[in-house]
Structure formats: C-alpha cells, structure tokens
PDB file of N, CA and C in Angstrom:
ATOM      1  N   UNK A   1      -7.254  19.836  -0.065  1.00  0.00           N
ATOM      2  CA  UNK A   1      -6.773  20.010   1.284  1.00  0.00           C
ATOM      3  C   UNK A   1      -6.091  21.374   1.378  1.00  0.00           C
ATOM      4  N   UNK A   2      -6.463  21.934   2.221  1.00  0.00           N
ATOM      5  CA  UNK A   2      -5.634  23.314   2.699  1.00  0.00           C
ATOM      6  C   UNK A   2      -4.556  23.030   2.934  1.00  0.00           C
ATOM      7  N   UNK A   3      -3.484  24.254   2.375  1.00  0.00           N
ATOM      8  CA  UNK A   3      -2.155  24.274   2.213  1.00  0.00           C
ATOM      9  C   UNK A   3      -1.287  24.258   3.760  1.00  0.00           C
ATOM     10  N   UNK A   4      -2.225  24.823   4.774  1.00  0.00           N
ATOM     11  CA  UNK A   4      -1.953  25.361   6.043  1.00  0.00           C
ATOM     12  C   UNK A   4      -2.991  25.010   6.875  1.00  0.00           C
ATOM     13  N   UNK A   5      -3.219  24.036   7.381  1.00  0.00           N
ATOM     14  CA  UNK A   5      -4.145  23.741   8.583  1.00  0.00           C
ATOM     15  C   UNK A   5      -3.879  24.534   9.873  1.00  0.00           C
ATOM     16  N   UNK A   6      -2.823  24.748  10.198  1.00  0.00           N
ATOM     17  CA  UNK A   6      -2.320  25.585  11.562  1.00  0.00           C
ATOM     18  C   UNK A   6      -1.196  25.886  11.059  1.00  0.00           C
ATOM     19  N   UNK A   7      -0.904  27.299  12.018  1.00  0.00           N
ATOM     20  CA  UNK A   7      -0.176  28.234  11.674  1.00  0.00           C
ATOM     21  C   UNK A   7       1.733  27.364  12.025  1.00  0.00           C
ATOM     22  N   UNK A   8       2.335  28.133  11.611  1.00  0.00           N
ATOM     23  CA  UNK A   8       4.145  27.441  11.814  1.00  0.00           C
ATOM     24  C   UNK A   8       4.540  27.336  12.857  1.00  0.00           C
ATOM     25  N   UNK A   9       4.290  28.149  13.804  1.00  0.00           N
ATOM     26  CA  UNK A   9       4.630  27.848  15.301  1.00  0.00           C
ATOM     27  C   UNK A   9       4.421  26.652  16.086  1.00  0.00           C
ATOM     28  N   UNK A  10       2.664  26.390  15.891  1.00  0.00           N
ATOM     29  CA  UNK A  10       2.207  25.267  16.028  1.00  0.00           C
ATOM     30  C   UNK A  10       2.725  23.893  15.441  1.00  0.00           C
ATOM     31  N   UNK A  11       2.860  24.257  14.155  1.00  0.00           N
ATOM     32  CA  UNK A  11       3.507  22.875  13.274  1.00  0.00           C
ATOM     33  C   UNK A  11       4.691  22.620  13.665  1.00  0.00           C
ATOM     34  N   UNK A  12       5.418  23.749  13.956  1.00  0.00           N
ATOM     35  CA  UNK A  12       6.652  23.303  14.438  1.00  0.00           C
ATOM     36  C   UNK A  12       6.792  22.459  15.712  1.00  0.00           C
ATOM     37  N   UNK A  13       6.050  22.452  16.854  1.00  0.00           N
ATOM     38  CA  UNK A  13       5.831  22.294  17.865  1.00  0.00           C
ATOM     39  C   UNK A  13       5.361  20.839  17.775  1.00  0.00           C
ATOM     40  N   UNK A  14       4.523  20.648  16.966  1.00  0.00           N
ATOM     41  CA  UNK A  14       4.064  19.060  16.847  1.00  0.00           C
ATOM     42  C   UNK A  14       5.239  17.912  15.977  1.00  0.00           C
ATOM     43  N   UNK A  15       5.990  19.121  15.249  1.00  0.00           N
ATOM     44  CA  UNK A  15       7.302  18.058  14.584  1.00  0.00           C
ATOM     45  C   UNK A  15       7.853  18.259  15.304  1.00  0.00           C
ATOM     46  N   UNK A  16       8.350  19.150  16.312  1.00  0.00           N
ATOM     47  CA  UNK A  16       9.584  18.134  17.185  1.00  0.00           C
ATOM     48  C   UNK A  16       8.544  17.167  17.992  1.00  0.00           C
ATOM     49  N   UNK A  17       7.629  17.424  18.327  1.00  0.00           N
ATOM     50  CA  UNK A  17       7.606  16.522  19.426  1.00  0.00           C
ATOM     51  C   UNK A  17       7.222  15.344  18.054  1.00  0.00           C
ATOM     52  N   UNK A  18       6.586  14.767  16.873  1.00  0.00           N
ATOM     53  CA  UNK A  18       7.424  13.528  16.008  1.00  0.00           C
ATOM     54  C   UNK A  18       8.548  12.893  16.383  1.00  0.00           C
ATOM     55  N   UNK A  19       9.148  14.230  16.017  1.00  0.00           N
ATOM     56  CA  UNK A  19      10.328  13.768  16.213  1.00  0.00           C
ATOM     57  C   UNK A  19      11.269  12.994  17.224  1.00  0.00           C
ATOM     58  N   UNK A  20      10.690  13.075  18.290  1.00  0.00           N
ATOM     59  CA  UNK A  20      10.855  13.182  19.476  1.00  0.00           C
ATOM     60  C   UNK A  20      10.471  11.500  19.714  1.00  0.00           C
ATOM     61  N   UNK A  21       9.146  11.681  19.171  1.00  0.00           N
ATOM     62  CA  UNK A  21       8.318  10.271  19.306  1.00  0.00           C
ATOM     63  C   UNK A  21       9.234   9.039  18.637  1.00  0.00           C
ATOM     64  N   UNK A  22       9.649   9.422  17.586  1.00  0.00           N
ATOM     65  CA  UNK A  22      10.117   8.620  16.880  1.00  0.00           C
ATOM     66  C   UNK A  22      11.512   8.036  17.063  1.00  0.00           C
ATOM     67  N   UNK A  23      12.669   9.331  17.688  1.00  0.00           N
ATOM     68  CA  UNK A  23      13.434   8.819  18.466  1.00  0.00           C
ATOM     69  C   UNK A  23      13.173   8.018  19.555  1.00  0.00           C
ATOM     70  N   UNK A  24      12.336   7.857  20.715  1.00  0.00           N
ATOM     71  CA  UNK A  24      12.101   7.256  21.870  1.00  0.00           C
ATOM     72  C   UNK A  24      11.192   5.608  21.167  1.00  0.00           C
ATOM     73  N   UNK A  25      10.939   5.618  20.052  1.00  0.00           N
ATOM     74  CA  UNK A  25      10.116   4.417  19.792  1.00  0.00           C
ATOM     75  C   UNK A  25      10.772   3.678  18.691  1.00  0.00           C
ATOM     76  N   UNK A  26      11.882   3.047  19.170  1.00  0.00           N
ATOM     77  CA  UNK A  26      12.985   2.629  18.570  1.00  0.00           C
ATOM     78  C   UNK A  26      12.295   0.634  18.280  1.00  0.00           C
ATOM     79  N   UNK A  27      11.602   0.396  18.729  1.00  0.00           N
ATOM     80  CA  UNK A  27      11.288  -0.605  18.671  1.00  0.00           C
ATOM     81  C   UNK A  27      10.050  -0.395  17.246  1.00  0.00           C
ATOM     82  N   UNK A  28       9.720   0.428  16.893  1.00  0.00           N
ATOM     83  CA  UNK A  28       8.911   0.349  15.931  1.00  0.00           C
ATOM     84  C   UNK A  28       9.872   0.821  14.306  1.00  0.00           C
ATOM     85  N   UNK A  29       9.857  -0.251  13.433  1.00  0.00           N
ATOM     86  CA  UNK A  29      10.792   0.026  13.099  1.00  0.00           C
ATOM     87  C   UNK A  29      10.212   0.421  11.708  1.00  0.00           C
ATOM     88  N   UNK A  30      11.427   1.351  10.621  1.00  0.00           N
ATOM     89  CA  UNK A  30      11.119   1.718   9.368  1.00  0.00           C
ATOM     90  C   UNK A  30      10.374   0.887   8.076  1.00  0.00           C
ATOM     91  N   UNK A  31      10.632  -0.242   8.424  1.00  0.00           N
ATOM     92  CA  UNK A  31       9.888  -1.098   7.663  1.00  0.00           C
ATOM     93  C   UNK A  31       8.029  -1.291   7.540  1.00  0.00           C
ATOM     94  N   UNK A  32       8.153  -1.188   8.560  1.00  0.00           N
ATOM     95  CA  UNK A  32       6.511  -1.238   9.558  1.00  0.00           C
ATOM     96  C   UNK A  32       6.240  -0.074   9.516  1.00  0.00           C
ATOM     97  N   UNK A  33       6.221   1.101   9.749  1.00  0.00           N
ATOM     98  CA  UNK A  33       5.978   2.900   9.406  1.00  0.00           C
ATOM     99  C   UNK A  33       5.488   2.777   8.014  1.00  0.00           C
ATOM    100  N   UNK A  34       6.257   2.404   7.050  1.00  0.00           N
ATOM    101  CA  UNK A  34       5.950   2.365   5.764  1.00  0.00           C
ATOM    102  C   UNK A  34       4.701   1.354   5.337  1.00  0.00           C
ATOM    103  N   UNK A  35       4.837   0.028   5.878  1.00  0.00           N
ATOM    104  CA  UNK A  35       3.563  -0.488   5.629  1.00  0.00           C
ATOM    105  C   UNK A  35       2.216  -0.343   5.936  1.00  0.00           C
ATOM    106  N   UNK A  36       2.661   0.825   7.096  1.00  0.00           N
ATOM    107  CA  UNK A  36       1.442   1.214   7.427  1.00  0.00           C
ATOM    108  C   UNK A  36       0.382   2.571   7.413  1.00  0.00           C
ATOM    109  N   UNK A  37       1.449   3.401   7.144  1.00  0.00           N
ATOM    110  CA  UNK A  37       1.201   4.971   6.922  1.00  0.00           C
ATOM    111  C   UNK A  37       2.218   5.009   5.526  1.00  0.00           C
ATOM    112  N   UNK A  38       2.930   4.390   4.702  1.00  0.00           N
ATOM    113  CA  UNK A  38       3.639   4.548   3.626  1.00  0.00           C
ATOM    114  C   UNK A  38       4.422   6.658   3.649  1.00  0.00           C
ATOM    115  N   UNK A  39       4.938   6.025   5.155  1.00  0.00           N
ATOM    116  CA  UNK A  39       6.214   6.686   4.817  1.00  0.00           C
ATOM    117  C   UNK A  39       7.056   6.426   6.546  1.00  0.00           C
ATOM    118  N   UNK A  40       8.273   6.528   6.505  1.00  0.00           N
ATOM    119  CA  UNK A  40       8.952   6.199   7.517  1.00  0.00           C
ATOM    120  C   UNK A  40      10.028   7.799   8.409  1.00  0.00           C
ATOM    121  N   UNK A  41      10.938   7.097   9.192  1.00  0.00           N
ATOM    122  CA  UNK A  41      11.985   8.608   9.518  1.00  0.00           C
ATOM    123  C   UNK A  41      12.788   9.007   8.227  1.00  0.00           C
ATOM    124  N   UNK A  42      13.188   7.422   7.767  1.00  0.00           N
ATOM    125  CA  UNK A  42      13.466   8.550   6.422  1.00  0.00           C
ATOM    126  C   UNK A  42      13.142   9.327   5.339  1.00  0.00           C
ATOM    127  N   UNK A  43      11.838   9.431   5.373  1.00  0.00           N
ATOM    128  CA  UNK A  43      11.243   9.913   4.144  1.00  0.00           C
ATOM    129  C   UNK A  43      10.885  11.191   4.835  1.00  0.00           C
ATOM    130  N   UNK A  44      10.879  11.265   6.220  1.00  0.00           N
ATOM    131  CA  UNK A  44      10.668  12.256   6.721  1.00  0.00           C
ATOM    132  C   UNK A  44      11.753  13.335   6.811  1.00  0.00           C
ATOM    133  N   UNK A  45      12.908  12.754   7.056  1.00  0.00           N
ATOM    134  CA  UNK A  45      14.390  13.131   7.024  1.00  0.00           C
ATOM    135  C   UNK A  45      14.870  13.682   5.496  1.00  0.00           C
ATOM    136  N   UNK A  46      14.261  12.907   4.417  1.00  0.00           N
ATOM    137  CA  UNK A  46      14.576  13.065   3.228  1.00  0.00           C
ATOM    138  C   UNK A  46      14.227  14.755   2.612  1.00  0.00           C
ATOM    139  N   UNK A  47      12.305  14.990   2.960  1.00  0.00           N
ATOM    140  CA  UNK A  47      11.221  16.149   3.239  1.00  0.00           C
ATOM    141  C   UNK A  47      12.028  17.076   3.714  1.00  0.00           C
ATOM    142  N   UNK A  48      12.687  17.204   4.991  1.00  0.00           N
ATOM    143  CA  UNK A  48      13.319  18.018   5.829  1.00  0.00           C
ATOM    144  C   UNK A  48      14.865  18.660   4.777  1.00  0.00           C
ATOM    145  N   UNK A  49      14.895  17.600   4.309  1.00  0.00           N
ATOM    146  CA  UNK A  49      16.090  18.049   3.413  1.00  0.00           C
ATOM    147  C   UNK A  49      15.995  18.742   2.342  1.00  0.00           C
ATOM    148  N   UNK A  50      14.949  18.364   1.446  1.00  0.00           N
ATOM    149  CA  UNK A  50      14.543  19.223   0.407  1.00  0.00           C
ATOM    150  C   UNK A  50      14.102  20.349   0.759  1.00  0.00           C
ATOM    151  N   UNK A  51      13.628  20.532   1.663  1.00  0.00           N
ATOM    152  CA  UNK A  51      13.060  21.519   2.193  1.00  0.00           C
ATOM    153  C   UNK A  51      13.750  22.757   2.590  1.00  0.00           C
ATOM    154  N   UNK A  52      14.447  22.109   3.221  1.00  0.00           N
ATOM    155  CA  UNK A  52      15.911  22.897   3.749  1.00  0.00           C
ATOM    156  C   UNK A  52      16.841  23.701   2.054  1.00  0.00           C
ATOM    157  N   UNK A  53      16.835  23.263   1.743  1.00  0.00           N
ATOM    158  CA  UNK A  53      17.746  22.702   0.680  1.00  0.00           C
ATOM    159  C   UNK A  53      19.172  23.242   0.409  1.00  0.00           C
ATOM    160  N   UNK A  54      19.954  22.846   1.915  1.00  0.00           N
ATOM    161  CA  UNK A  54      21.163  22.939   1.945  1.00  0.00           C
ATOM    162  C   UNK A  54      21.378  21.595   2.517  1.00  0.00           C
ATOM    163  N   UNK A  55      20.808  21.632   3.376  1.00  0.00           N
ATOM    164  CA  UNK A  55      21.386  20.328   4.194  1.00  0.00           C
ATOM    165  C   UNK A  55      21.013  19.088   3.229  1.00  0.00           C
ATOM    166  N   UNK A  56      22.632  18.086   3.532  1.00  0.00           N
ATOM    167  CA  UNK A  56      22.432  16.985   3.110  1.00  0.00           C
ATOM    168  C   UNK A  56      21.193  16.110   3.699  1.00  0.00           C
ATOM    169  N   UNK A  57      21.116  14.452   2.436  1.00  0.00           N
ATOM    170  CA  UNK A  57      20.366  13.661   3.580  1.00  0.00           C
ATOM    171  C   UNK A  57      20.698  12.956   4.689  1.00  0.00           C
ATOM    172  N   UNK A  58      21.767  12.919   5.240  1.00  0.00           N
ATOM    173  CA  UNK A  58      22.676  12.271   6.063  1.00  0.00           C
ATOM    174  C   UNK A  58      22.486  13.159   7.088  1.00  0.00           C
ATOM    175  N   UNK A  59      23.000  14.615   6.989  1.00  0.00           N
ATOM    176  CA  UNK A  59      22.247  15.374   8.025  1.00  0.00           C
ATOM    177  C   UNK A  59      20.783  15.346   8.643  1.00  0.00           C
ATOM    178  N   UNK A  60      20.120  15.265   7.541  1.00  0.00           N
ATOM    179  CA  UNK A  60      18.757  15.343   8.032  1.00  0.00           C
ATOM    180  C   UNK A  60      18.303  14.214   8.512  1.00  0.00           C
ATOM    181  N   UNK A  61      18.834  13.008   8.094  1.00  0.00           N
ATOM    182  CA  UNK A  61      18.688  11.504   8.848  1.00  0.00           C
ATOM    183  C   UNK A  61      19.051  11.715   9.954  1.00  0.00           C
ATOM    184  N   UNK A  62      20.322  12.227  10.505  1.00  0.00           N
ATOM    185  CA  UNK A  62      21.005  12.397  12.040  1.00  0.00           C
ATOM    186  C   UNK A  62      19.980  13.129  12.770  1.00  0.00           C
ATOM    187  N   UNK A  63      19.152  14.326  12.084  1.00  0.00           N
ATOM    188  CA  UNK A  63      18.374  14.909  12.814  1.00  0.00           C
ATOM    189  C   UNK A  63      17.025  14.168  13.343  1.00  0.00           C
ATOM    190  N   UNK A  64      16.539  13.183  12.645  1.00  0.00           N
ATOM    191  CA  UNK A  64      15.596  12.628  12.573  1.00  0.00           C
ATOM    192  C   UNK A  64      15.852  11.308  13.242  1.00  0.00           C
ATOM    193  N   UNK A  65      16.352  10.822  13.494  1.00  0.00           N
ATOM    194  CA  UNK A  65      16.792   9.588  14.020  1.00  0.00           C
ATOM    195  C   UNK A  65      17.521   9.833  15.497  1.00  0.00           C
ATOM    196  N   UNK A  66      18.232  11.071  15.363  1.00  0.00           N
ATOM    197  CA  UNK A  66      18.799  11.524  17.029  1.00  0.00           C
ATOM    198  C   UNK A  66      20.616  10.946  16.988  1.00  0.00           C
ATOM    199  N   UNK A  67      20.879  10.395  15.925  1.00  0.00           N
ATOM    200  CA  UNK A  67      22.202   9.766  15.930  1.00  0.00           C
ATOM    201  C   UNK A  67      22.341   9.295  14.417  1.00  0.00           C
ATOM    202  N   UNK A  68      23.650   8.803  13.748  1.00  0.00           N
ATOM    203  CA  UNK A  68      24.053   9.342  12.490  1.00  0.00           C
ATOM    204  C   UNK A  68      23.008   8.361  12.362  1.00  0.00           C
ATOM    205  N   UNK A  69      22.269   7.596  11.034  1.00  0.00           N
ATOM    206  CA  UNK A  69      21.783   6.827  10.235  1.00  0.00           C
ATOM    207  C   UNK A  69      22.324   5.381  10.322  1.00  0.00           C
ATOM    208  N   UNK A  70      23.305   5.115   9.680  1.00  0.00           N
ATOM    209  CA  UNK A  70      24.615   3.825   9.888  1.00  0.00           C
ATOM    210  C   UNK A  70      24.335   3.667  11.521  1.00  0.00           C
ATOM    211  N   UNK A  71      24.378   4.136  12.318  1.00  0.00           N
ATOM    212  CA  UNK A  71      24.194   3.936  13.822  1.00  0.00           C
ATOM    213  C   UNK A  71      22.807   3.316  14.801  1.00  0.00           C
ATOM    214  N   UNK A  72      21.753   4.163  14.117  1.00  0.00           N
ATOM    215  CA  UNK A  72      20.267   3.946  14.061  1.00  0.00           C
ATOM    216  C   UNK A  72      20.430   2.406  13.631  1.00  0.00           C
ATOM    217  N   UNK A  73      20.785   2.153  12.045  1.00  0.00           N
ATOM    218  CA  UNK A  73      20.344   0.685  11.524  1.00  0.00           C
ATOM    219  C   UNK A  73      21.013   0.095  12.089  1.00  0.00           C
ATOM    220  N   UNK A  74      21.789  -0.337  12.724  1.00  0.00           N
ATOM    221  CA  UNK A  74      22.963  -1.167  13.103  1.00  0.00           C
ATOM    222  C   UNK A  74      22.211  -1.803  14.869  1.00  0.00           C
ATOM    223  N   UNK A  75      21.741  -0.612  15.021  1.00  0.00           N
ATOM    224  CA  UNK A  75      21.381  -1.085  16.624  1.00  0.00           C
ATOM    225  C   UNK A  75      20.034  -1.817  16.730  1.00  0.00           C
ATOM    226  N   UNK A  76      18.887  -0.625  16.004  1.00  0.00           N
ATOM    227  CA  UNK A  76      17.605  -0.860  15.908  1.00  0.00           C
ATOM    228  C   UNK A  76      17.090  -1.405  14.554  1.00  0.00           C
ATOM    229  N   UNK A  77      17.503  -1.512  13.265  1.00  0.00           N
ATOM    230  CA  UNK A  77      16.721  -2.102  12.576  1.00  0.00           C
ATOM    231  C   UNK A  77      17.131  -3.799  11.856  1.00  0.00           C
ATOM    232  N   UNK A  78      16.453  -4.480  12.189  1.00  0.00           N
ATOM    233  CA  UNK A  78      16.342  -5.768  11.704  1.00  0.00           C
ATOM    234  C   UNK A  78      16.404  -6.001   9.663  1.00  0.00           C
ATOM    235  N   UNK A  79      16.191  -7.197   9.781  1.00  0.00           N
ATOM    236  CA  UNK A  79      15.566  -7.503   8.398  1.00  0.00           C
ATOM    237  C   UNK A  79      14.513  -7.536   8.296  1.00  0.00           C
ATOM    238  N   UNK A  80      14.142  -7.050   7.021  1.00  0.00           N
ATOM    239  CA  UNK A  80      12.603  -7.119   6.247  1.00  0.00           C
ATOM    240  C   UNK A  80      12.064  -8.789   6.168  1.00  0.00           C
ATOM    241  N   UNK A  81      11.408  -8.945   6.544  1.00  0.00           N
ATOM    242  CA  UNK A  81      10.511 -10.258   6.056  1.00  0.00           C
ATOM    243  C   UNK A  81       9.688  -9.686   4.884  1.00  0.00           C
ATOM    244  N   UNK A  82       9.589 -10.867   3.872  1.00  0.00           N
ATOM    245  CA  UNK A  82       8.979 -10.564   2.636  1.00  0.00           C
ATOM    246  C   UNK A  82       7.263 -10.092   2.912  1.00  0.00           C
ATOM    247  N   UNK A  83       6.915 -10.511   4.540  1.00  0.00           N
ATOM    248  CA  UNK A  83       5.411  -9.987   4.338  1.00  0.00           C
ATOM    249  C   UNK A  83       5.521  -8.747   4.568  1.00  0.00           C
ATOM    250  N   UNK A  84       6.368  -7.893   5.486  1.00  0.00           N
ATOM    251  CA  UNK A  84       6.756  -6.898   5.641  1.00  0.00           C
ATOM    252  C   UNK A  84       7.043  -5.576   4.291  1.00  0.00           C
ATOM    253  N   UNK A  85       7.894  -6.475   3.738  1.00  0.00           N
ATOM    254  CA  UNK A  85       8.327  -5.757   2.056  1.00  0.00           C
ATOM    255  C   UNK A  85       6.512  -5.470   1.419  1.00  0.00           C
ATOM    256  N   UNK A  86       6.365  -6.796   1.266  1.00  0.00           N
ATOM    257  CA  UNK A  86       5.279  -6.820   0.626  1.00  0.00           C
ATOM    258  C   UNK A  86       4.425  -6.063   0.887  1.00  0.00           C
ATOM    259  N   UNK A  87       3.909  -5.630   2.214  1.00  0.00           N
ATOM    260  CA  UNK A  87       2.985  -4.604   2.951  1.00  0.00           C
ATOM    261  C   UNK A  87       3.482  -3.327   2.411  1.00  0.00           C
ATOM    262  N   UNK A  88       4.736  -2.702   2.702  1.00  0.00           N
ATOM    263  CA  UNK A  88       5.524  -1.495   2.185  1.00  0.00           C
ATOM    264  C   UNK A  88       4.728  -1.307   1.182  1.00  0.00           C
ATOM    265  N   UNK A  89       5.074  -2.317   0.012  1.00  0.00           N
ATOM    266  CA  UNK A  89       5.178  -1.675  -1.576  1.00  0.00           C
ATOM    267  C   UNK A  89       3.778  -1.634  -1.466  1.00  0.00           C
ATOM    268  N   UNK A  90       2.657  -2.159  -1.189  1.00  0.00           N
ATOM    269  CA  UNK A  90       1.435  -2.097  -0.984  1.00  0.00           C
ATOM    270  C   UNK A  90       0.837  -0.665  -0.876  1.00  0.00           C
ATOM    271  N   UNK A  91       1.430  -0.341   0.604  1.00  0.00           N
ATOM    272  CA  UNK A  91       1.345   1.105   0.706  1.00  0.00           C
ATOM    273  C   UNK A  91       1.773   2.016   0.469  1.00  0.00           C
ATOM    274  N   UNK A  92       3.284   2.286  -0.259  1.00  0.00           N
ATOM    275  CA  UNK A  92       3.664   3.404  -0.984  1.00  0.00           C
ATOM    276  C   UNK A  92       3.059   3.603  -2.035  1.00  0.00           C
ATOM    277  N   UNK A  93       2.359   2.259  -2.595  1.00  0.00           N
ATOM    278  CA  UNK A  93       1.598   2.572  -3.784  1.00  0.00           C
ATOM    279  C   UNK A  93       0.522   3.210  -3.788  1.00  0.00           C
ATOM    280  N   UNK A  94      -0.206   3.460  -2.766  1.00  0.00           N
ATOM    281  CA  UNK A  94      -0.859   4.506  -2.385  1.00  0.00           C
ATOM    282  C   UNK A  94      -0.710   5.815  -2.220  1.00  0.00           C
ATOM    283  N   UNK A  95       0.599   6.175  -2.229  1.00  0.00           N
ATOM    284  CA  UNK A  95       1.308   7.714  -2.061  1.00  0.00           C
ATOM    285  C   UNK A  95       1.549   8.342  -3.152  1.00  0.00           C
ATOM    286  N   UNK A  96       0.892   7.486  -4.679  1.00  0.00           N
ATOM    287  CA  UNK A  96       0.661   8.163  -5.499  1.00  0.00           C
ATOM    288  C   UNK A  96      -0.369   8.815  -5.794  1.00  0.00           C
ATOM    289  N   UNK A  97      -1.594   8.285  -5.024  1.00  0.00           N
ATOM    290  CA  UNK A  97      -2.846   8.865  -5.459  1.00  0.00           C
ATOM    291  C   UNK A  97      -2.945  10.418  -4.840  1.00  0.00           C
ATOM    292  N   UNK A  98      -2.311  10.966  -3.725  1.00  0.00           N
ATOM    293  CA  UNK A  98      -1.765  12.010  -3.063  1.00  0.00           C
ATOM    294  C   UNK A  98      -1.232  12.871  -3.347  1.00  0.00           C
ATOM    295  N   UNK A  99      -0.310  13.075  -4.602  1.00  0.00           N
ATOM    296  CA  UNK A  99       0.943  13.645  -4.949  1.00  0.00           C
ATOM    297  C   UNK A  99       0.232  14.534  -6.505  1.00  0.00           C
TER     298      UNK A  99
END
C-alpha cells in the first residue's frame, strides 16, 4: 500500500471531518467500532498522540471525543456484552496481519 494516497491538506480535511463524525455519532459506541473495523476513538486518539509526540493520551482523547474521556464514558458508553467483547477480540486480531 502506498505510504500517501492523497496529499496532507486533503487528509487533513477528511480527519476532521472523522472526527467530527464521530463526535456527533455518540450512539455508536467504542465497543462496536472495534468489532467491526478493529479500531475505535481511542485508538485513534492514542495514533494522534504518538504522532504528535508531545501531547498526552488524555489530550488527544479530549480531542477526539470533543470533551475530556471520563466525560464521554460516563454519558455515552454502556457495558460490553460478552458477544460484543467477543466480536472486538475477533477483530483486533486481525490488526495483526496489517502491521
């Protein structure tokens, strides 16, 4: 896979608007992201951080979520049901063949 499909301007432009998406679709939650694309806001938040590599992950969660982390889970995320879990580990296990 090419390192650069489109240029940074562009990429940038499609992660906020992610970002964007992901704030406004609060009903779809981190558990379910992961079981299904095996990765969620935080892994995205996590990326952003390394990336950065000043900013904490707490920062980069606030950025990614639109409000601190602790705040996000408290309002919008539920408990895992074990079919849920189970789906996750399913599909992160796939994010090795990638790497």
């Amino acid at each position: 896979m090419a390192n650069s499909i489109v240029d940074d301007a562009v990429a940038a432009i499609a992660f906020r608007r992610l970002v964007a998406h992901l704030q406004h679709r609060t009903d779809v939650e981190n558990i379910d992201l992961m079981g299904l694309a095996g990765f969620c806001r935080n892994c995205l938040a996590d990326w952003i951080a390394e990336a950065d590599g000043t900013m904490t992950r707490d920062q980069a969660r606030e950025i990614i979520h639109g409000m601190p982390f602790a705040d996000w889970k408290a309002r919008y995320q539920g408990e895992a049901s074990p079919q849920q879990i189970a789906r996750m580990k399913e599909s992160v296990a796939k994010n090795a063949d990638s790497h």
